[in-house]
PDB file of N, CA and C in Angstrom:
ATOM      1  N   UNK A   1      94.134 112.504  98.057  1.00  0.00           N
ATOM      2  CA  UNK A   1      92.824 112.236  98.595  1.00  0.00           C
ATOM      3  C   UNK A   1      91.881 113.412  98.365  1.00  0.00           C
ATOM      4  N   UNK A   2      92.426 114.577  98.124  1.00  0.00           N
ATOM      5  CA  UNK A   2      91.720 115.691  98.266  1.00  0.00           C
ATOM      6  C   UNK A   2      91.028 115.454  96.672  1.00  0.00           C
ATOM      7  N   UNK A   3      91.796 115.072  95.723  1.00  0.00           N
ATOM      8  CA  UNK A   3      91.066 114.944  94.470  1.00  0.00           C
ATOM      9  C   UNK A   3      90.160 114.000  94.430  1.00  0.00           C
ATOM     10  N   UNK A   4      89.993 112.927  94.902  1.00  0.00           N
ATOM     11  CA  UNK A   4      88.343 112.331  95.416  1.00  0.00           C
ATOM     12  C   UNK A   4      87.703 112.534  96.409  1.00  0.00           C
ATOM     13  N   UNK A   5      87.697 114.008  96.817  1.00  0.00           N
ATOM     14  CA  UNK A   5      86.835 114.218  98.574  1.00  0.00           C
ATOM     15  C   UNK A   5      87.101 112.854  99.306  1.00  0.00           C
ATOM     16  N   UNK A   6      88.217 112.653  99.658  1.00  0.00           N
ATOM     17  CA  UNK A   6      88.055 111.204 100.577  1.00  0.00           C
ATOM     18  C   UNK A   6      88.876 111.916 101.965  1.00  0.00           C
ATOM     19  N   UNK A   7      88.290 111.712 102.980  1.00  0.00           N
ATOM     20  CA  UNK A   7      88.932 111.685 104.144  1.00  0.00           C
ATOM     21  C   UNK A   7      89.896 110.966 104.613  1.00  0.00           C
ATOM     22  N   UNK A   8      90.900 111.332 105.238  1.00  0.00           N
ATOM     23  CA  UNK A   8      91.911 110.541 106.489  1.00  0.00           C
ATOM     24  C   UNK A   8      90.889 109.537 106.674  1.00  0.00           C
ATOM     25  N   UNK A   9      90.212 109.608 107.432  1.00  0.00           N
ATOM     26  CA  UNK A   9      89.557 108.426 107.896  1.00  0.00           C
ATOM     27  C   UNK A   9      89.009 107.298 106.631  1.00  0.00           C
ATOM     28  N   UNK A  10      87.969 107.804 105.475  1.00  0.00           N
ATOM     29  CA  UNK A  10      87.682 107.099 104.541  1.00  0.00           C
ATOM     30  C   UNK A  10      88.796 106.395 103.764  1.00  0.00           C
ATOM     31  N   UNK A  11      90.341 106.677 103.959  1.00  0.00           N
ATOM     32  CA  UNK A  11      91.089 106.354 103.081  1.00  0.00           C
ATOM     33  C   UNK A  11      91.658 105.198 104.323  1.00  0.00           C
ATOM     34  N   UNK A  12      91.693 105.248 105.588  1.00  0.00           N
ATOM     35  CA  UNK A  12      92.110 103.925 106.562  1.00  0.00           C
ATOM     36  C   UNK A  12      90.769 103.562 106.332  1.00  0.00           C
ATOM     37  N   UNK A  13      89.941 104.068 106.396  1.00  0.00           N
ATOM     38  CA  UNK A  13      88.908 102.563 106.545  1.00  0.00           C
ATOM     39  C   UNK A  13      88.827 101.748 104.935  1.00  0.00           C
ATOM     40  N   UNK A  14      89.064 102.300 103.654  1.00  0.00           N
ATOM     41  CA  UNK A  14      89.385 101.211 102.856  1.00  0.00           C
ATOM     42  C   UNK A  14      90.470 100.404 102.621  1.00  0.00           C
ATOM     43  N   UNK A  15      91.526 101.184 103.664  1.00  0.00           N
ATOM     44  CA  UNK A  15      92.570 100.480 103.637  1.00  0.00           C
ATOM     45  C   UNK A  15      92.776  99.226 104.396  1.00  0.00           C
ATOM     46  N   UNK A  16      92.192  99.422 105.638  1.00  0.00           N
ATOM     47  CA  UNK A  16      91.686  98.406 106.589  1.00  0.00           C
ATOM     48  C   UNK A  16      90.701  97.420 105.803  1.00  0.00           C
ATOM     49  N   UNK A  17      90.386  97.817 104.974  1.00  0.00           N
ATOM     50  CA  UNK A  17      88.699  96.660 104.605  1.00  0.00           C
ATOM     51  C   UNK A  17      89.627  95.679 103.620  1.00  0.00           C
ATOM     52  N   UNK A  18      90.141  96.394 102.779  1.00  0.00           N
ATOM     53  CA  UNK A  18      90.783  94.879 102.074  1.00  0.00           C
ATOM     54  C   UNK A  18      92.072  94.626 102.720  1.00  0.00           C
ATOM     55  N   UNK A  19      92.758  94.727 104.081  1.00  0.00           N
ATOM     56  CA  UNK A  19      93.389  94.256 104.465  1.00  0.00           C
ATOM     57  C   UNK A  19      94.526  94.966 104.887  1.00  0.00           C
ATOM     58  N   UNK A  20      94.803  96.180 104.639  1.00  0.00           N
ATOM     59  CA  UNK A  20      95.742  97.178 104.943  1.00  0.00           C
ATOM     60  C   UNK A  20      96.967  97.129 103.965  1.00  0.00           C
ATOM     61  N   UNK A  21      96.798  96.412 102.250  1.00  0.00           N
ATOM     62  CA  UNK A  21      97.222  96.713 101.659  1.00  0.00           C
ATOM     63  C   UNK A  21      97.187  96.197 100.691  1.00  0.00           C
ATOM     64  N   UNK A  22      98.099  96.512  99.284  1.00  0.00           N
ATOM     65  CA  UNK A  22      97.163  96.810  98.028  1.00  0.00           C
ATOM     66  C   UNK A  22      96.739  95.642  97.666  1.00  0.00           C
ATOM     67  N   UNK A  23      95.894  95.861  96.935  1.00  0.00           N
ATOM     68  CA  UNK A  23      94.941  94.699  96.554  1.00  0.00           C
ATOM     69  C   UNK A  23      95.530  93.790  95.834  1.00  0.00           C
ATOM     70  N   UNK A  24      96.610  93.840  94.874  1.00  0.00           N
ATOM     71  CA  UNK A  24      97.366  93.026  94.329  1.00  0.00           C
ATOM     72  C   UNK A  24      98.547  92.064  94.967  1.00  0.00           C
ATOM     73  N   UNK A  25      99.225  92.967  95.948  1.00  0.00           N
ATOM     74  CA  UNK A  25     100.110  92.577  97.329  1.00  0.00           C
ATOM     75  C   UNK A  25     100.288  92.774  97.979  1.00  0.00           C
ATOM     76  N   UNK A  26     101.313  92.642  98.855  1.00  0.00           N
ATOM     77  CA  UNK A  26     101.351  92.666 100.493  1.00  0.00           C
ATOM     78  C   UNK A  26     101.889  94.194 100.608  1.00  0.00           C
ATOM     79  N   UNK A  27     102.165  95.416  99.705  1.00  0.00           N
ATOM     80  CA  UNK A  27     102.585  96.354 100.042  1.00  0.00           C
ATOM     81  C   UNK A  27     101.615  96.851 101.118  1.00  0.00           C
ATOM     82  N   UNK A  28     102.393  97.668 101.939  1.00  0.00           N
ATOM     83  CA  UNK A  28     101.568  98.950 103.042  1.00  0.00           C
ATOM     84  C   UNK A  28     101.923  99.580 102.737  1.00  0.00           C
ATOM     85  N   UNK A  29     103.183 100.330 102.025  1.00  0.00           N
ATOM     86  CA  UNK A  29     103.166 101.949 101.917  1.00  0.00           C
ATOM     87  C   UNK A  29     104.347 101.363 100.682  1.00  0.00           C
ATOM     88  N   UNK A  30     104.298 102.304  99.806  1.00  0.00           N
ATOM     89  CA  UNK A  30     105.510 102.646  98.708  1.00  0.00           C
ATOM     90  C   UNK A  30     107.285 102.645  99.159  1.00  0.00           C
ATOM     91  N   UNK A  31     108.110 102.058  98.870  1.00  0.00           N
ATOM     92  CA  UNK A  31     108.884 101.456  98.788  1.00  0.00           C
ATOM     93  C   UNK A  31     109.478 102.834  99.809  1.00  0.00           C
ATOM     94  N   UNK A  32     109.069 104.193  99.268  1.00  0.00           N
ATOM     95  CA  UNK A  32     110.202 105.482  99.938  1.00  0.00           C
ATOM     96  C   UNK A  32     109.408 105.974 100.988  1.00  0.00           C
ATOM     97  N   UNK A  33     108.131 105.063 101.649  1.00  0.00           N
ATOM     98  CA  UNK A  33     107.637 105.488 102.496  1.00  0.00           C
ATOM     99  C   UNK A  33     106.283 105.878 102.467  1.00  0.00           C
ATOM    100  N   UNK A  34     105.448 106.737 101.313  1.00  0.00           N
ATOM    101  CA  UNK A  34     104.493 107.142 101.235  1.00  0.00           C
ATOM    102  C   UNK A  34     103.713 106.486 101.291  1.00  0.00           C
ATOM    103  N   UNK A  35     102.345 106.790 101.338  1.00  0.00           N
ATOM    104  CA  UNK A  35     101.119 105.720 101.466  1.00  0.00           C
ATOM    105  C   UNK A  35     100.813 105.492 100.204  1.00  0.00           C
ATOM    106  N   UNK A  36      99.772 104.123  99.776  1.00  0.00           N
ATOM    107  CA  UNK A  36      99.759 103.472  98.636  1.00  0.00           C
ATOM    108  C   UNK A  36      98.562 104.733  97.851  1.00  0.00           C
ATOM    109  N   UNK A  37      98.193 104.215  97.004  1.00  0.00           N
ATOM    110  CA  UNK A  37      97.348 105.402  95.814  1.00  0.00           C
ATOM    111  C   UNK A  37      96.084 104.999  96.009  1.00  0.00           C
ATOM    112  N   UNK A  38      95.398 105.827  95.647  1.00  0.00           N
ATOM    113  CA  UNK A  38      93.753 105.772  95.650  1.00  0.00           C
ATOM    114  C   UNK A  38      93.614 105.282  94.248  1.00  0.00           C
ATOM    115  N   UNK A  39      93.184 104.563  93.935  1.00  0.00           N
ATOM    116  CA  UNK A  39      92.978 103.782  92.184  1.00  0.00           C
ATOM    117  C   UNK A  39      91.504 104.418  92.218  1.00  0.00           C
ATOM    118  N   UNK A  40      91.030 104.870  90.600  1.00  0.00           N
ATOM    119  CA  UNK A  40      89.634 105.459  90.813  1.00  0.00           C
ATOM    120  C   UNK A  40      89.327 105.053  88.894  1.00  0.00           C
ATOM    121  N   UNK A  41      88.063 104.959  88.777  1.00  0.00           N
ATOM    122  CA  UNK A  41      87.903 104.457  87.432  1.00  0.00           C
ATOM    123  C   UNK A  41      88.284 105.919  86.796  1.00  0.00           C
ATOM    124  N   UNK A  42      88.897 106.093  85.581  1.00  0.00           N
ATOM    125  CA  UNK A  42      89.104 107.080  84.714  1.00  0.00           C
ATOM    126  C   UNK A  42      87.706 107.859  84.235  1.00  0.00           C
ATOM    127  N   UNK A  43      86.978 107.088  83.918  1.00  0.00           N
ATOM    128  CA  UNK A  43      85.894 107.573  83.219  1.00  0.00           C
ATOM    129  C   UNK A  43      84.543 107.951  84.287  1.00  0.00           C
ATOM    130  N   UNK A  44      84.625 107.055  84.932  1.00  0.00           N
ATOM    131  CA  UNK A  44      83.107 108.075  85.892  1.00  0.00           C
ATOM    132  C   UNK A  44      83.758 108.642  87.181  1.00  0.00           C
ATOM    133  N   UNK A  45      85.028 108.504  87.501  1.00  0.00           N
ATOM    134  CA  UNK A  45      85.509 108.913  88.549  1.00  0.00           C
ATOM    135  C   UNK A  45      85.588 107.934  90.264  1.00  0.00           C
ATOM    136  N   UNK A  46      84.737 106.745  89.574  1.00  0.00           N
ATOM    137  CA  UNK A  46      84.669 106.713  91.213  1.00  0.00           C
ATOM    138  C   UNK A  46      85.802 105.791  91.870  1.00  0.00           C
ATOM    139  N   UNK A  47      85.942 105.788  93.024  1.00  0.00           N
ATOM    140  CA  UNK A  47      87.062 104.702  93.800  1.00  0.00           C
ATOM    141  C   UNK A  47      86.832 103.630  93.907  1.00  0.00           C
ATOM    142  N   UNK A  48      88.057 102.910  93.565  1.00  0.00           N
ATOM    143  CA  UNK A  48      88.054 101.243  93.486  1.00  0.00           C
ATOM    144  C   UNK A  48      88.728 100.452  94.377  1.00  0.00           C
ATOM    145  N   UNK A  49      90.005 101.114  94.904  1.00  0.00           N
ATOM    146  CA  UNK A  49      90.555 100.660  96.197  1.00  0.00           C
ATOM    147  C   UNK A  49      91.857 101.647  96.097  1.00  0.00           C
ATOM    148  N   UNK A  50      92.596 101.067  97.163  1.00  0.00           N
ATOM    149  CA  UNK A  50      94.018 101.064  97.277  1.00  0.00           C
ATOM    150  C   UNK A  50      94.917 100.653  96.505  1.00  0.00           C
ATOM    151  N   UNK A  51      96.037 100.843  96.231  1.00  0.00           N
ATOM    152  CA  UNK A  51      96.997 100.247  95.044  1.00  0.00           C
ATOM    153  C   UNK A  51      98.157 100.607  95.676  1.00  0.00           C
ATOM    154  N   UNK A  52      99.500  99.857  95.246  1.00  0.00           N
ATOM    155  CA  UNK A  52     100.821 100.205  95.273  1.00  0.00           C
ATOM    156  C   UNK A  52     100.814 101.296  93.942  1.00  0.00           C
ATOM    157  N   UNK A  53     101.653 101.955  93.606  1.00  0.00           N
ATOM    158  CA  UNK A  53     102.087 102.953  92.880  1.00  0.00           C
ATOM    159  C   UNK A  53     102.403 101.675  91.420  1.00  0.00           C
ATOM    160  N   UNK A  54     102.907 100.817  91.477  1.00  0.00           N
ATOM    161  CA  UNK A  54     103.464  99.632  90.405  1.00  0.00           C
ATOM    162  C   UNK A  54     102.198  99.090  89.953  1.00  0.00           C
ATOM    163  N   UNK A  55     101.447  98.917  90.707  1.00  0.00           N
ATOM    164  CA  UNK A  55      99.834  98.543  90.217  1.00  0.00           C
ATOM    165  C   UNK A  55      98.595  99.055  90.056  1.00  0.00           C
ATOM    166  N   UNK A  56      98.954 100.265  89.932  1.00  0.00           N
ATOM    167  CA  UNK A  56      98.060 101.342  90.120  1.00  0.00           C
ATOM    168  C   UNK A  56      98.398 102.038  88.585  1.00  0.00           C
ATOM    169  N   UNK A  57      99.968 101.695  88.369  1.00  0.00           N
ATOM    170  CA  UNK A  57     100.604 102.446  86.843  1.00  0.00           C
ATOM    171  C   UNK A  57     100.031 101.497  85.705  1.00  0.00           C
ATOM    172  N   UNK A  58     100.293 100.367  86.325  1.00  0.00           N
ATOM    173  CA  UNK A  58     100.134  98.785  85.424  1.00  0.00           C
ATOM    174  C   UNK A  58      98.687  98.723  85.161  1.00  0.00           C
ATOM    175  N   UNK A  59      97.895  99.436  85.909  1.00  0.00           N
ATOM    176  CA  UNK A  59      96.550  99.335  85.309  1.00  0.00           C
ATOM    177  C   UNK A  59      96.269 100.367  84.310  1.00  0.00           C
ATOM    178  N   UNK A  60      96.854 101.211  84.481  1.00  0.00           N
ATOM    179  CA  UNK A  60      96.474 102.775  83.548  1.00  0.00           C
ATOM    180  C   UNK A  60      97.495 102.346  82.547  1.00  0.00           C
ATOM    181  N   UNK A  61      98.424 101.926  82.502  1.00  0.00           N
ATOM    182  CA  UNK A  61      99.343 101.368  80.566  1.00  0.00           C
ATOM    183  C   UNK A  61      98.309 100.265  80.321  1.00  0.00           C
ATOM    184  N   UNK A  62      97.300  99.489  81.005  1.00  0.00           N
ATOM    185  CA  UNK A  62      96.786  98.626  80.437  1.00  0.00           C
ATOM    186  C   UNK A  62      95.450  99.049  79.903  1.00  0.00           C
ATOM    187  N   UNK A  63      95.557 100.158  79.781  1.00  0.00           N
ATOM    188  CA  UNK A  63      94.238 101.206  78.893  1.00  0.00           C
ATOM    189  C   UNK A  63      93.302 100.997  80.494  1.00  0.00           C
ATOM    190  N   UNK A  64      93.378 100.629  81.369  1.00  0.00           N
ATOM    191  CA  UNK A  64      92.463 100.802  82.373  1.00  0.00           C
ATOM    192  C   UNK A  64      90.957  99.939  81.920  1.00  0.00           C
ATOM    193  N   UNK A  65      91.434  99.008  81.826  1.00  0.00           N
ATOM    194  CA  UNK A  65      89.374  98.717  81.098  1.00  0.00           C
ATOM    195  C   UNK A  65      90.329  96.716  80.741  1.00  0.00           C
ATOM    196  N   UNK A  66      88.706  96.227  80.779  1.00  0.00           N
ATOM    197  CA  UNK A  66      88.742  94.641  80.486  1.00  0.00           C
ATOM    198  C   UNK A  66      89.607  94.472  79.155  1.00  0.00           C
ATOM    199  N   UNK A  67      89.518  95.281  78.704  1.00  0.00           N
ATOM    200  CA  UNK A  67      90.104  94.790  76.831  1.00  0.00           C
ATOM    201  C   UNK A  67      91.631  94.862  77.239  1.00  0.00           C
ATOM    202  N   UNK A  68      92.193  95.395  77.822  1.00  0.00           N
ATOM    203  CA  UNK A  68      93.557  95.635  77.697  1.00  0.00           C
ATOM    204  C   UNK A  68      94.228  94.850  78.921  1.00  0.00           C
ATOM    205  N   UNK A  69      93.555  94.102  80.107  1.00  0.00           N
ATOM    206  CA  UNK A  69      93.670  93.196  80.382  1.00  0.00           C
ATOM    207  C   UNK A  69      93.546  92.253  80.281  1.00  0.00           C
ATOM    208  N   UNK A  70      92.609  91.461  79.452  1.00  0.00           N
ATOM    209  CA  UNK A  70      92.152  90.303  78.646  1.00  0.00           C
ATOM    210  C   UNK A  70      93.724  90.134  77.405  1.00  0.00           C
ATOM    211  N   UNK A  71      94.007  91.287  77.035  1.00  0.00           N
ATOM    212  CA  UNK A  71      94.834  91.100  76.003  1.00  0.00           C
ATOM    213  C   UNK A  71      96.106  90.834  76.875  1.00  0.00           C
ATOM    214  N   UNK A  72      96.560  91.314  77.730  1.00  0.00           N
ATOM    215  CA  UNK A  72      97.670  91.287  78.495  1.00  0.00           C
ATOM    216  C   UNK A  72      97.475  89.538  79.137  1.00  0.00           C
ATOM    217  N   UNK A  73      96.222  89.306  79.527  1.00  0.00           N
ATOM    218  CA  UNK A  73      96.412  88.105  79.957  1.00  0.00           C
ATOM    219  C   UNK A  73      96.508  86.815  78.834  1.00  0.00           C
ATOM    220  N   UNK A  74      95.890  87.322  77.836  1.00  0.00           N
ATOM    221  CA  UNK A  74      96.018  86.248  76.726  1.00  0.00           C
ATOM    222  C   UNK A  74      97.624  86.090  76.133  1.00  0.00           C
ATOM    223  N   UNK A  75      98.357  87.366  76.319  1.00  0.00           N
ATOM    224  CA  UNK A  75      99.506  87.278  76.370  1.00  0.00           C
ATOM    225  C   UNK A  75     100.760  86.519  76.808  1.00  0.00           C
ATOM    226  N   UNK A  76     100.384  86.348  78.338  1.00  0.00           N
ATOM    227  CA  UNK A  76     100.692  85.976  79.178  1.00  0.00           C
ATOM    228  C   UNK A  76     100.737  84.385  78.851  1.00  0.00           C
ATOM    229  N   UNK A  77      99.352  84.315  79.132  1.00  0.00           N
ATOM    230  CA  UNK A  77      99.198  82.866  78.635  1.00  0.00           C
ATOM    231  C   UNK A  77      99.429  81.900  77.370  1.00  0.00           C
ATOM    232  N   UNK A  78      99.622  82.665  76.417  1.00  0.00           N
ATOM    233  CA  UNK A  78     100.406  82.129  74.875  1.00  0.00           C
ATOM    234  C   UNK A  78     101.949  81.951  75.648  1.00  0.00           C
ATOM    235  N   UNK A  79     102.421  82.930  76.137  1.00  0.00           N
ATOM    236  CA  UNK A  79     104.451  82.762  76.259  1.00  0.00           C
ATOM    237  C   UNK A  79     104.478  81.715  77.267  1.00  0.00           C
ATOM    238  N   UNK A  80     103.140  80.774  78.124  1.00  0.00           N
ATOM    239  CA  UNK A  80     103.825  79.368  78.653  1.00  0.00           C
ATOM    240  C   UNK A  80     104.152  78.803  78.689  1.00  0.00           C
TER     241      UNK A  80
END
């Protein structure tokens, strides 16, 4: 948190706003206990939400950006 100036408090209150956990699923804290990750865009820096550690990785191998999810989903959707 300290690497996006975010407070204790700023980091429960986005955690609370989308629901108290990650935006993809029902995690609340990382499997060994820790709290979920601050997801932040690569390129201008700013915060996007909460994440599990698994979806937070899965976005950054997916080049982080529409193109590399579009491709992952077109993927997806050809192997049906």
């Amino acid at each position: 948190m300290k690497r996006y100036r975010m407070t204790v408090a700023d980091y429960k209150y986005m955690l609370e706003s989308q629901g108290g956990h990650c935006i993809f699923c029902s995690a609340t804290r990382e499997p060994c206990g820790r709290p979920l990750a601050v997801d932040h865009d690569k390129t201008t820096g700013k915060i996007r939400g909460i994440l599990c550690h698994r979806h937070n990785s899965a976005l950054g191998t997916l080049g982080d950006n529409e193109i590399g999810l579009k491709q992952a989903l077109n993927y997806v959707r050809g192997c049906l």
